[in-house]
Each structure stands twice: as structure tokens, then as C-alpha cells.
PDB file of N, CA and C in Angstrom:
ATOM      1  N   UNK A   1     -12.846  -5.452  10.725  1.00  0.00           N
ATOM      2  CA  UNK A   1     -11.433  -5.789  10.574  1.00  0.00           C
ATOM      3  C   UNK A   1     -10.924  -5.216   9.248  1.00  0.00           C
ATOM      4  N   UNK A   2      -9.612  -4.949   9.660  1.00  0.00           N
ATOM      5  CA  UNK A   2      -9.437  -4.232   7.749  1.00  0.00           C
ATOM      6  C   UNK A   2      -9.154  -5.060   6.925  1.00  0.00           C
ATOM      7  N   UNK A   3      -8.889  -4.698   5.750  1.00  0.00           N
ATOM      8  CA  UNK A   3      -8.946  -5.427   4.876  1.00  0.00           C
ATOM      9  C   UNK A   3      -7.042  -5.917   4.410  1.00  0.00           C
ATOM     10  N   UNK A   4      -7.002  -6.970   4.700  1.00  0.00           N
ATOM     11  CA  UNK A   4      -5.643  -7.968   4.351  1.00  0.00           C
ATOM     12  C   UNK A   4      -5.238  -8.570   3.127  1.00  0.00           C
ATOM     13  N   UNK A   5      -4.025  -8.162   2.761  1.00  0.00           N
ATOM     14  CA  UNK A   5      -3.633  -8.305   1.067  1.00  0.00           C
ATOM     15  C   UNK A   5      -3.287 -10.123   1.538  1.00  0.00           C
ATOM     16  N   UNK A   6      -3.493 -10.981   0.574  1.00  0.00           N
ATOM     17  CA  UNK A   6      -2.155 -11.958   0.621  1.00  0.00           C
ATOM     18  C   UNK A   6      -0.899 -12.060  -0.528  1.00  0.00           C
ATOM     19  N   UNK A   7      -0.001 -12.471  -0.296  1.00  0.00           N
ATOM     20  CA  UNK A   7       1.356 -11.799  -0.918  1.00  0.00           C
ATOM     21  C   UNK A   7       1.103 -12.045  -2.097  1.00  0.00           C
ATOM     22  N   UNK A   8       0.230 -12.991  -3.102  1.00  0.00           N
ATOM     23  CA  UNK A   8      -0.180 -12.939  -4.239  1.00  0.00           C
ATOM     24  C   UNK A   8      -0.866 -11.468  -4.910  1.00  0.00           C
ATOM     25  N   UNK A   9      -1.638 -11.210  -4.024  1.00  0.00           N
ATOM     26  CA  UNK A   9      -2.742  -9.752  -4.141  1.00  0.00           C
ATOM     27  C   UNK A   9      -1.585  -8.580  -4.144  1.00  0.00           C
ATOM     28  N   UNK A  10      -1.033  -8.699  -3.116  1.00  0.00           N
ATOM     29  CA  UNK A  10       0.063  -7.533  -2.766  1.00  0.00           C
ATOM     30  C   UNK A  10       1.332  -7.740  -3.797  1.00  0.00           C
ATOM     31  N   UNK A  11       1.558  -8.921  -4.841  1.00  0.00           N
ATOM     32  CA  UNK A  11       2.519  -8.366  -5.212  1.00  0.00           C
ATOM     33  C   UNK A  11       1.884  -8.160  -6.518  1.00  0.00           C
ATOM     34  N   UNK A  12       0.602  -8.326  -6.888  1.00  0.00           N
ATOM     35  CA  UNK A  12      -0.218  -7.552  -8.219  1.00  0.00           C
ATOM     36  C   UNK A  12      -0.062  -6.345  -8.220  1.00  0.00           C
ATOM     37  N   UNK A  13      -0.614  -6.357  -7.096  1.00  0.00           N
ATOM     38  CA  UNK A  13      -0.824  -4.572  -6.843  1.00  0.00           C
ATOM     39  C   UNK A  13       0.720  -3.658  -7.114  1.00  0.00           C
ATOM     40  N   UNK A  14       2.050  -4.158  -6.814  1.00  0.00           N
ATOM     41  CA  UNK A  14       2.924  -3.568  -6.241  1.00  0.00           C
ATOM     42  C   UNK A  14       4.466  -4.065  -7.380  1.00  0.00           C
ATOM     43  N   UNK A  15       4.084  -5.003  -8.728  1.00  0.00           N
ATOM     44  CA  UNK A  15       4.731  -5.169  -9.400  1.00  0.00           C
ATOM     45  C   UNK A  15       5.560  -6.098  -8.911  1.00  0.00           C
ATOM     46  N   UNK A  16       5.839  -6.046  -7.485  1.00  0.00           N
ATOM     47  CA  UNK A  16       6.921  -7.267  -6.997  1.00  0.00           C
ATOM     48  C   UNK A  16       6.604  -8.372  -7.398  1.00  0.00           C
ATOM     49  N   UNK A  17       7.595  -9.389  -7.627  1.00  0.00           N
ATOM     50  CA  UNK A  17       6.869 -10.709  -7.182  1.00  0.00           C
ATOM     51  C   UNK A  17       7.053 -11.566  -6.307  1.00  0.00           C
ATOM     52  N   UNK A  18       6.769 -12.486  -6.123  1.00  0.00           N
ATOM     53  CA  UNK A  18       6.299 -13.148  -4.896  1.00  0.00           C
ATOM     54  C   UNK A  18       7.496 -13.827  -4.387  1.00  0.00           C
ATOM     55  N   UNK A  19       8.698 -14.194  -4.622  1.00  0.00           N
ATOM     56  CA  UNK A  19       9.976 -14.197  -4.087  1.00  0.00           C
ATOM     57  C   UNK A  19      10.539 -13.289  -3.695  1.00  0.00           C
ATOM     58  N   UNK A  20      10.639 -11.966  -4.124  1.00  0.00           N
ATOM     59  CA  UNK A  20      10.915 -11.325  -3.578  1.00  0.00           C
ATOM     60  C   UNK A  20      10.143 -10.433  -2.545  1.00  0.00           C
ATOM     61  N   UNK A  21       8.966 -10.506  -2.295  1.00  0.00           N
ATOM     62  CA  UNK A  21       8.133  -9.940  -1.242  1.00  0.00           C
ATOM     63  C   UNK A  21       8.305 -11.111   0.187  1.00  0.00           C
ATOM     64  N   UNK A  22       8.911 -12.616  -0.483  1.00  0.00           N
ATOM     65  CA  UNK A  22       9.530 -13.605   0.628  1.00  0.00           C
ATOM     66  C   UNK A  22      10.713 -13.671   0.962  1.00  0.00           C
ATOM     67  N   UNK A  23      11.234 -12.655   0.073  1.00  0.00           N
ATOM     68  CA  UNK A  23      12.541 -13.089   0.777  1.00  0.00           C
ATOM     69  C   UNK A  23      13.203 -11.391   1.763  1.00  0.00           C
ATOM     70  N   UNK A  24      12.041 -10.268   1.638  1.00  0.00           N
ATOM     71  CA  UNK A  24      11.942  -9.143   2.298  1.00  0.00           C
ATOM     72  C   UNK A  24      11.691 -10.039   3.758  1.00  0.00           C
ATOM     73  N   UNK A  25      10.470 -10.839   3.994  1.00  0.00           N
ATOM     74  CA  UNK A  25      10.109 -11.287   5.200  1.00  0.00           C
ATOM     75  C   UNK A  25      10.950 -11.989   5.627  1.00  0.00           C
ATOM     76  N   UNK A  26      11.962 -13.152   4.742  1.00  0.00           N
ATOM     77  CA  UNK A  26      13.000 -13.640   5.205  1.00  0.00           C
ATOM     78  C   UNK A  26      14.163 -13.404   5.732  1.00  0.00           C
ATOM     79  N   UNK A  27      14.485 -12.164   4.967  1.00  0.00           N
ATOM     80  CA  UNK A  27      15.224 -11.208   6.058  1.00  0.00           C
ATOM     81  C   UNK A  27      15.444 -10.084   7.117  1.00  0.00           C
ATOM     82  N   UNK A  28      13.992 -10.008   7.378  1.00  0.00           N
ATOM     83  CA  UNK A  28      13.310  -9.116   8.586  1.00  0.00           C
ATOM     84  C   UNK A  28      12.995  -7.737   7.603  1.00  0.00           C
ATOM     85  N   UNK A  29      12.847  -7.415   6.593  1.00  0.00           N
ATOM     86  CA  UNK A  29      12.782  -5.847   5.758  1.00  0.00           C
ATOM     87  C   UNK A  29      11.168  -5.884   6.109  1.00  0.00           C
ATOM     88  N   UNK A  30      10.436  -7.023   5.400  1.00  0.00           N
ATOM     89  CA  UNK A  30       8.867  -6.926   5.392  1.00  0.00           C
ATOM     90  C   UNK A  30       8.538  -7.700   5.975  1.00  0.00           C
ATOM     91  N   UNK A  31       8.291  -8.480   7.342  1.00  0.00           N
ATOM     92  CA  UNK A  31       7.558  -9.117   7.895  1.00  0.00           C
ATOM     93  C   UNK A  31       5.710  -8.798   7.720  1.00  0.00           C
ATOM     94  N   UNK A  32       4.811  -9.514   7.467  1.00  0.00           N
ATOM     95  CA  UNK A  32       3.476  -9.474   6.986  1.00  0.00           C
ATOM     96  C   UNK A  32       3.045  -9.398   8.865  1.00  0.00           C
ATOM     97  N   UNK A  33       1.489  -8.645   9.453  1.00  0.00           N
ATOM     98  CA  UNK A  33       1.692  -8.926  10.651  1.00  0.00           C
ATOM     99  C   UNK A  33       0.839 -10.024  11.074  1.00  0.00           C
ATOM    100  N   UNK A  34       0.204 -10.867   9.742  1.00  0.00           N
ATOM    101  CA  UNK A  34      -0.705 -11.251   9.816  1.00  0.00           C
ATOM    102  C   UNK A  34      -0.436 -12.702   9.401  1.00  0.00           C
ATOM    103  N   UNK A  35      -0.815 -14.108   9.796  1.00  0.00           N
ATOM    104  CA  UNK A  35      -0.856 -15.475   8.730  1.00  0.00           C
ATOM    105  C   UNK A  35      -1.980 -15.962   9.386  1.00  0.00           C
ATOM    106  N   UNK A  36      -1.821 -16.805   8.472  1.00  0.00           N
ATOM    107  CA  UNK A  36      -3.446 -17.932   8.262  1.00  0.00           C
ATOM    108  C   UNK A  36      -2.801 -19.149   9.287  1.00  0.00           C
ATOM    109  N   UNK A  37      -4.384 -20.080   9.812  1.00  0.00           N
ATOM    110  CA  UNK A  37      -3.719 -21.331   9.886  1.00  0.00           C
ATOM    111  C   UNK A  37      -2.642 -21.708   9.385  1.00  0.00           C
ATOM    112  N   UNK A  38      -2.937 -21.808   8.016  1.00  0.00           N
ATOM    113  CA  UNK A  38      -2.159 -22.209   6.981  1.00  0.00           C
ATOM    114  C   UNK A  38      -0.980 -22.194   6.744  1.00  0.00           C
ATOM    115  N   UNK A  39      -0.056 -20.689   7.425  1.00  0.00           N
ATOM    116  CA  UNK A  39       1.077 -20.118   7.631  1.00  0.00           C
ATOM    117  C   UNK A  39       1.181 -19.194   6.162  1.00  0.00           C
ATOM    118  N   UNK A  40      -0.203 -18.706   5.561  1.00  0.00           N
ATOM    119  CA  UNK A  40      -0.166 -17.677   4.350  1.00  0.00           C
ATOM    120  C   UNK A  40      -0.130 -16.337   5.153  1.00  0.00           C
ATOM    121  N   UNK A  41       0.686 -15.685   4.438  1.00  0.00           N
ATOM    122  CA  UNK A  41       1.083 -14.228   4.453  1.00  0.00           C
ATOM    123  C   UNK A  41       0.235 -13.161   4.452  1.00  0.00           C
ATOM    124  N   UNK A  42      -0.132 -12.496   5.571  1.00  0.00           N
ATOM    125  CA  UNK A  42      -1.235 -11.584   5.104  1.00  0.00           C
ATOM    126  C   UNK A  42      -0.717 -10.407   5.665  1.00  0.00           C
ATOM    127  N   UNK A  43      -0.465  -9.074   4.676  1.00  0.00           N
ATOM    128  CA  UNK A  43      -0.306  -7.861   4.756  1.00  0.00           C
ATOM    129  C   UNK A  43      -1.390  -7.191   5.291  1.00  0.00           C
ATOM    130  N   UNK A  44      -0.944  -6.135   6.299  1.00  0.00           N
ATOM    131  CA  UNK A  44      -2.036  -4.875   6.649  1.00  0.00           C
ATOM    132  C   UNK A  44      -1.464  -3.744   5.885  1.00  0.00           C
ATOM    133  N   UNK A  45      -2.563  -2.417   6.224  1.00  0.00           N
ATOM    134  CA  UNK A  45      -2.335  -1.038   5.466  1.00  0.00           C
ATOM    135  C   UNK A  45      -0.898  -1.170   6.157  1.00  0.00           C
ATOM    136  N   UNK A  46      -0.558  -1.132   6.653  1.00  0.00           N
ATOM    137  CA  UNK A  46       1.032  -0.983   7.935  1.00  0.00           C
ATOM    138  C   UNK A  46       1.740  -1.316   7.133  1.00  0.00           C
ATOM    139  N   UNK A  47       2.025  -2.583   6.687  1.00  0.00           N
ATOM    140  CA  UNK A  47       2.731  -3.096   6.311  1.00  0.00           C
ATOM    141  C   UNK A  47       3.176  -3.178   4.350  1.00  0.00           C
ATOM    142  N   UNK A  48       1.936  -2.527   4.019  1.00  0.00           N
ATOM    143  CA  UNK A  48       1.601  -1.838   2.611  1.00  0.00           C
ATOM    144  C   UNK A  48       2.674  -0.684   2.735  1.00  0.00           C
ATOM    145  N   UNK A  49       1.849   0.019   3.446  1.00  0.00           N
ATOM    146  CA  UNK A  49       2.943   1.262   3.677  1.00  0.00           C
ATOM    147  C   UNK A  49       4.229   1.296   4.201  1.00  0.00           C
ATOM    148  N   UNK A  50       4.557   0.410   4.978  1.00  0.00           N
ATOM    149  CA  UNK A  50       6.154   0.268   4.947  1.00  0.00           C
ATOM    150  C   UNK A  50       7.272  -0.439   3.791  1.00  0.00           C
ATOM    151  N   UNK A  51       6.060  -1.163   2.452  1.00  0.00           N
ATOM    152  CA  UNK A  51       6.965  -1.507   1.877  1.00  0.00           C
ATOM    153  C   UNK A  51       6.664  -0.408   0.078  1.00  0.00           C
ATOM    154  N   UNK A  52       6.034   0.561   0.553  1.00  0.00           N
ATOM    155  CA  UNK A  52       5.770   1.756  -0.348  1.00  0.00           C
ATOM    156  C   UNK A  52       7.069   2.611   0.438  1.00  0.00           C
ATOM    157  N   UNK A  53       7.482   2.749   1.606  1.00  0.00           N
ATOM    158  CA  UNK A  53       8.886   3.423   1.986  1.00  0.00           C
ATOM    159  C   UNK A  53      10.292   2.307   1.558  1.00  0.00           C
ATOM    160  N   UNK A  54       9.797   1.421   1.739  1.00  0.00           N
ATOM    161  CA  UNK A  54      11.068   0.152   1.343  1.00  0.00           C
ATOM    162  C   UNK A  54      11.503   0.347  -0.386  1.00  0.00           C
ATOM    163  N   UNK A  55      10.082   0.314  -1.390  1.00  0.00           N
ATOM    164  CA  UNK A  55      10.169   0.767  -2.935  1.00  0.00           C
ATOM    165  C   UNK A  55      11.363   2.171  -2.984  1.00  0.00           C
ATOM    166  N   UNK A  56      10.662   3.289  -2.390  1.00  0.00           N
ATOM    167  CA  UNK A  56      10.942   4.324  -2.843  1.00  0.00           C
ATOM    168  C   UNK A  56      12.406   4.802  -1.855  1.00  0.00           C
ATOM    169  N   UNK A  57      12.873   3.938  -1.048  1.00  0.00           N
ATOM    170  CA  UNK A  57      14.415   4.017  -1.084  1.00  0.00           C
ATOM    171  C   UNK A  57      15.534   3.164  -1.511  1.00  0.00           C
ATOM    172  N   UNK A  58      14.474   1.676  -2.265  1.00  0.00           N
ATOM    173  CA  UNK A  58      15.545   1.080  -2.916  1.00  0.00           C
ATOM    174  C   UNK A  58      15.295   2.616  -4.467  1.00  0.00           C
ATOM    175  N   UNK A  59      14.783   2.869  -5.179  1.00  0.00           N
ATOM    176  CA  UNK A  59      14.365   3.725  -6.235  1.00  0.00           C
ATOM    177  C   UNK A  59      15.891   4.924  -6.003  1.00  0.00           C
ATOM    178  N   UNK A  60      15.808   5.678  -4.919  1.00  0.00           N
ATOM    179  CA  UNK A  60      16.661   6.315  -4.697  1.00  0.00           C
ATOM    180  C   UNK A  60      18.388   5.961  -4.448  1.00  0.00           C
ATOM    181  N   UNK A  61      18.278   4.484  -4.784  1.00  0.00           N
ATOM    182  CA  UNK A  61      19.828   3.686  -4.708  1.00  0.00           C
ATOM    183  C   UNK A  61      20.467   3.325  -3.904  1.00  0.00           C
ATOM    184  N   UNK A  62      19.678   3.370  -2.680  1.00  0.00           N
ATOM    185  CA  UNK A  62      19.825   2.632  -1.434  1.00  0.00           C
ATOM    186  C   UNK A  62      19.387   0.939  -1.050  1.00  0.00           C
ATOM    187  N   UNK A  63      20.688   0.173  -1.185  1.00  0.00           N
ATOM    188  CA  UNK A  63      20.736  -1.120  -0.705  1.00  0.00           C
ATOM    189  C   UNK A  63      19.914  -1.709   0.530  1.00  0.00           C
ATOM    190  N   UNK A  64      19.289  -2.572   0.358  1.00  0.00           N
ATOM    191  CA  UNK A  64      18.561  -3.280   1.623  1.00  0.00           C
ATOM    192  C   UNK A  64      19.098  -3.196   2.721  1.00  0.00           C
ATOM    193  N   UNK A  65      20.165  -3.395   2.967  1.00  0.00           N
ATOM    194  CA  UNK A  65      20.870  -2.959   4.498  1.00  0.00           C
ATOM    195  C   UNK A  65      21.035  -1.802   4.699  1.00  0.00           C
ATOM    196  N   UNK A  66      20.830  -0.499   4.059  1.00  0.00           N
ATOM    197  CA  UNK A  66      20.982   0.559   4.563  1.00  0.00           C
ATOM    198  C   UNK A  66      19.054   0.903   4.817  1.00  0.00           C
ATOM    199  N   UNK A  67      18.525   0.231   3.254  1.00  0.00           N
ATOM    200  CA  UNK A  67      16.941   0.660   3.580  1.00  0.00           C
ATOM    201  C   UNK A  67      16.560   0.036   5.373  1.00  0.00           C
ATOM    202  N   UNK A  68      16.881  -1.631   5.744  1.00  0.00           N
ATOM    203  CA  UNK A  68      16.821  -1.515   7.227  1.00  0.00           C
ATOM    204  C   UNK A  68      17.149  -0.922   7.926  1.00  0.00           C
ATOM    205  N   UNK A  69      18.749  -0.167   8.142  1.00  0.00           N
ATOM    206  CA  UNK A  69      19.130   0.810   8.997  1.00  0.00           C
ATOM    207  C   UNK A  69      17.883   2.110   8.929  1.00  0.00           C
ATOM    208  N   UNK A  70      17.612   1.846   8.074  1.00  0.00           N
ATOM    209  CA  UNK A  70      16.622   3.539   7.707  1.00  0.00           C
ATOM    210  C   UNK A  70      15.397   3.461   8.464  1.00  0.00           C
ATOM    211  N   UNK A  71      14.844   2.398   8.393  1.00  0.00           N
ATOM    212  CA  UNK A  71      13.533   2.242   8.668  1.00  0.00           C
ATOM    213  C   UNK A  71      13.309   1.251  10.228  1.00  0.00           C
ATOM    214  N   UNK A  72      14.588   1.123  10.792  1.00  0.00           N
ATOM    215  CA  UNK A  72      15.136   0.948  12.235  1.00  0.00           C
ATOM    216  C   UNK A  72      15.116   1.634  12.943  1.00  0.00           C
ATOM    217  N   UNK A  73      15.892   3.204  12.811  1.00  0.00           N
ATOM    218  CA  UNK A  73      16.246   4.060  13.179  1.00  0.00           C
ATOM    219  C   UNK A  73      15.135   5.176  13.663  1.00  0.00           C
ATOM    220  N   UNK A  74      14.718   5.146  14.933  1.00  0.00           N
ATOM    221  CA  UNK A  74      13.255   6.136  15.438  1.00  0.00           C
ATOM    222  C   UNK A  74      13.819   7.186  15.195  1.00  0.00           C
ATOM    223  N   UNK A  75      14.959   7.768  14.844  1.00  0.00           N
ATOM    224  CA  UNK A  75      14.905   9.409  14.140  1.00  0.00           C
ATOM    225  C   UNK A  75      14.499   9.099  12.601  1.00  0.00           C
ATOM    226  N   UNK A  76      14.073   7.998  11.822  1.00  0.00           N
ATOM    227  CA  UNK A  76      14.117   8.063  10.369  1.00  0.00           C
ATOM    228  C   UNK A  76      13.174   8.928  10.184  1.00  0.00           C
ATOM    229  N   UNK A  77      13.394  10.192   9.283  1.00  0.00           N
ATOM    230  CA  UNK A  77      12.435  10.919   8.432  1.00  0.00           C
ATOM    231  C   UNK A  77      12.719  11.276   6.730  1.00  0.00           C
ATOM    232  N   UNK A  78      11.875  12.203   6.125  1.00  0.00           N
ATOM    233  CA  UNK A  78      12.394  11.909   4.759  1.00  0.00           C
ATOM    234  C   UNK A  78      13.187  13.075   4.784  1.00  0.00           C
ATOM    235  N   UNK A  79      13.312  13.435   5.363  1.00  0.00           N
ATOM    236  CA  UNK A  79      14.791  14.961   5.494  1.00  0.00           C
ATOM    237  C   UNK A  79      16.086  13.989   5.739  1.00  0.00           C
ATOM    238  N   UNK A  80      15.962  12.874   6.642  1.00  0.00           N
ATOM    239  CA  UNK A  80      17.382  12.787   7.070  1.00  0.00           C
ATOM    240  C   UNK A  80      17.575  11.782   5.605  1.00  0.00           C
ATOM    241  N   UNK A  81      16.632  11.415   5.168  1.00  0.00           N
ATOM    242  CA  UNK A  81      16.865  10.351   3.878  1.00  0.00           C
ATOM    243  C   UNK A  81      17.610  10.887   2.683  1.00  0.00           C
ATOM    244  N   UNK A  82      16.554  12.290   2.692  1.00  0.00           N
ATOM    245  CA  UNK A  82      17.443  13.305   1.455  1.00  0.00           C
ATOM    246  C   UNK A  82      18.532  13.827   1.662  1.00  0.00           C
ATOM    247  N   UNK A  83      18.448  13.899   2.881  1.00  0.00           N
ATOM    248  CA  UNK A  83      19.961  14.506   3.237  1.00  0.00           C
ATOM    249  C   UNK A  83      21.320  13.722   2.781  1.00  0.00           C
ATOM    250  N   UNK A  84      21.129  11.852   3.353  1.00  0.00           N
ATOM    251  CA  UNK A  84      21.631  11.385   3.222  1.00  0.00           C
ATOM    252  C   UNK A  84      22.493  10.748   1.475  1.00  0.00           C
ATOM    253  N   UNK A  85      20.714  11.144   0.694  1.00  0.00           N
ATOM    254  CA  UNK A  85      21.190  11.105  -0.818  1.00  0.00           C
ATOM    255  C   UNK A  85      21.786  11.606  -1.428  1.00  0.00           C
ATOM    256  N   UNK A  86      21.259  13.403  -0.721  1.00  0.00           N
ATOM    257  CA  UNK A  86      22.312  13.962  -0.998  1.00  0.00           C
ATOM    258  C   UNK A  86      24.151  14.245  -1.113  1.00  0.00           C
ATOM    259  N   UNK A  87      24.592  13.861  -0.167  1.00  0.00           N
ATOM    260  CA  UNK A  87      25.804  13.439   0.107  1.00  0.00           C
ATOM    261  C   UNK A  87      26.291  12.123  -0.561  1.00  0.00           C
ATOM    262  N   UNK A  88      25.573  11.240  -0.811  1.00  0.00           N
ATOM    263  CA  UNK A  88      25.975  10.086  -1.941  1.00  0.00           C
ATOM    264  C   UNK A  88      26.082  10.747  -3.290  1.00  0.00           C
ATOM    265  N   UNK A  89      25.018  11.215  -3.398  1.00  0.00           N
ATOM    266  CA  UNK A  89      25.293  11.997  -4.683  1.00  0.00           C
ATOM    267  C   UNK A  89      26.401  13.017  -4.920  1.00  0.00           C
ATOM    268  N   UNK A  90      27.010  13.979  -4.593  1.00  0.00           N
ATOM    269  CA  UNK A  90      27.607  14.852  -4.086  1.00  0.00           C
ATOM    270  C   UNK A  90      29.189  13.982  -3.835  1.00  0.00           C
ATOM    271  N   UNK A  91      29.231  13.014  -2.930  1.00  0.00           N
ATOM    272  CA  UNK A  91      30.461  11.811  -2.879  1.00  0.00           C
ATOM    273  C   UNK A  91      30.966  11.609  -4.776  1.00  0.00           C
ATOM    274  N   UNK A  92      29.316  10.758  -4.840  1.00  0.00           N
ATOM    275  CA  UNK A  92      29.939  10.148  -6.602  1.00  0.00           C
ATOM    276  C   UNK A  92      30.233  11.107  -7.809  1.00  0.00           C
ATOM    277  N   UNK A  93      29.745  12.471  -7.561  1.00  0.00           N
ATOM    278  CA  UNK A  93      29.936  13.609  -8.197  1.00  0.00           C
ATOM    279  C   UNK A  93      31.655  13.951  -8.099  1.00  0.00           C
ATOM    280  N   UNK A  94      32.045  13.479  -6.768  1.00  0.00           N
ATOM    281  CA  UNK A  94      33.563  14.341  -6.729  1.00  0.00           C
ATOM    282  C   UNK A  94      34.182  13.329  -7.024  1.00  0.00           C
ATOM    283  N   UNK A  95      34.213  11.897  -7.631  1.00  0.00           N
ATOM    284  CA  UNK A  95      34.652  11.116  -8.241  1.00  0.00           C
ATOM    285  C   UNK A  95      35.230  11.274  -9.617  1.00  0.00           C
TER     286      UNK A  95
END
């Protein structure tokens, strides 16, 4: 079986902290796919890696509701992402 972060472990690793890695799951961004009896939070590689794409488009200045639209969307790739920065950028430039 692989090996499962719990949101304590995962938010060492990942600088977050632990309200906010609950309140990603609370609003559908990071659901964990994994819990305990207990109802503890347990991350897979999956879910590591979707919130290493969640980091690096809030980083790029994209709001949580657009990072869901992004990572919703079965055309999402990192072309249509840059593309999309691009044109924000490019928008606030002709400001």
C-alpha cells in the first residue's frame, strides 16, 4: 500500500498549515482520498500532487475559484494556464 501523509505530516512537508489544508477539503479544492476510523485525513501521492498544482497556481495569482475551474476542466494543461496568465498579465499591463 503506498505510503499516506496525515494533514499534520503533509502540512510539514508543504509549509501549509493545517487550517488551511481543511479548509481546501472544506471546499472541495483538496479532498484527502483517504480517512481513518477516526475520520483523520489521509493524503495519497494523488492528492500530494494535486495540491503541488493547487500551490503553484495560487503562486501565479490565481484565486481559488479560478484554481477549481482549472483543475475541473479535462482540457486543463500548463499551456492553457500560461496562456491564460498571460493575458492577465498583458490586461493589468494596459491599465
Amino acid at each position: 500500500m503506498p505510503k499516506l501523509l496525515q494533514i499534520g505530516e503533509l502540512a510539514k512537508q508543504t509549509g501549509l498549515s493545517i487550517r488551511t489544508l481543511r479548509y481546501y477539503d472544506e471546499i472541495g479544492l483538496l479532498m484527502p482520498s483517504h480517512r481513518t476510523e477516526a475520520e483523520y485525513r489521509l493524503y495519497s501521492e494523488a492528492d500530494i500532487a494535486r495540491l503541488q498544482q493547487i500551490l503553484s497556481l495560487r503562486q501565479l495569482g490565481f484565486a481559488l475559484k479560478e484554481i477549481r475551474q482549472c483543475l475541473e476542466n479535462p482540457d486543463f494543461s500548463l499551456g492553457n494556464v500560461i496562456n491564460l496568465h498571460l493575458a492577465r498579465l498583458q490586461e493589468q499591463m494596459a491599465v
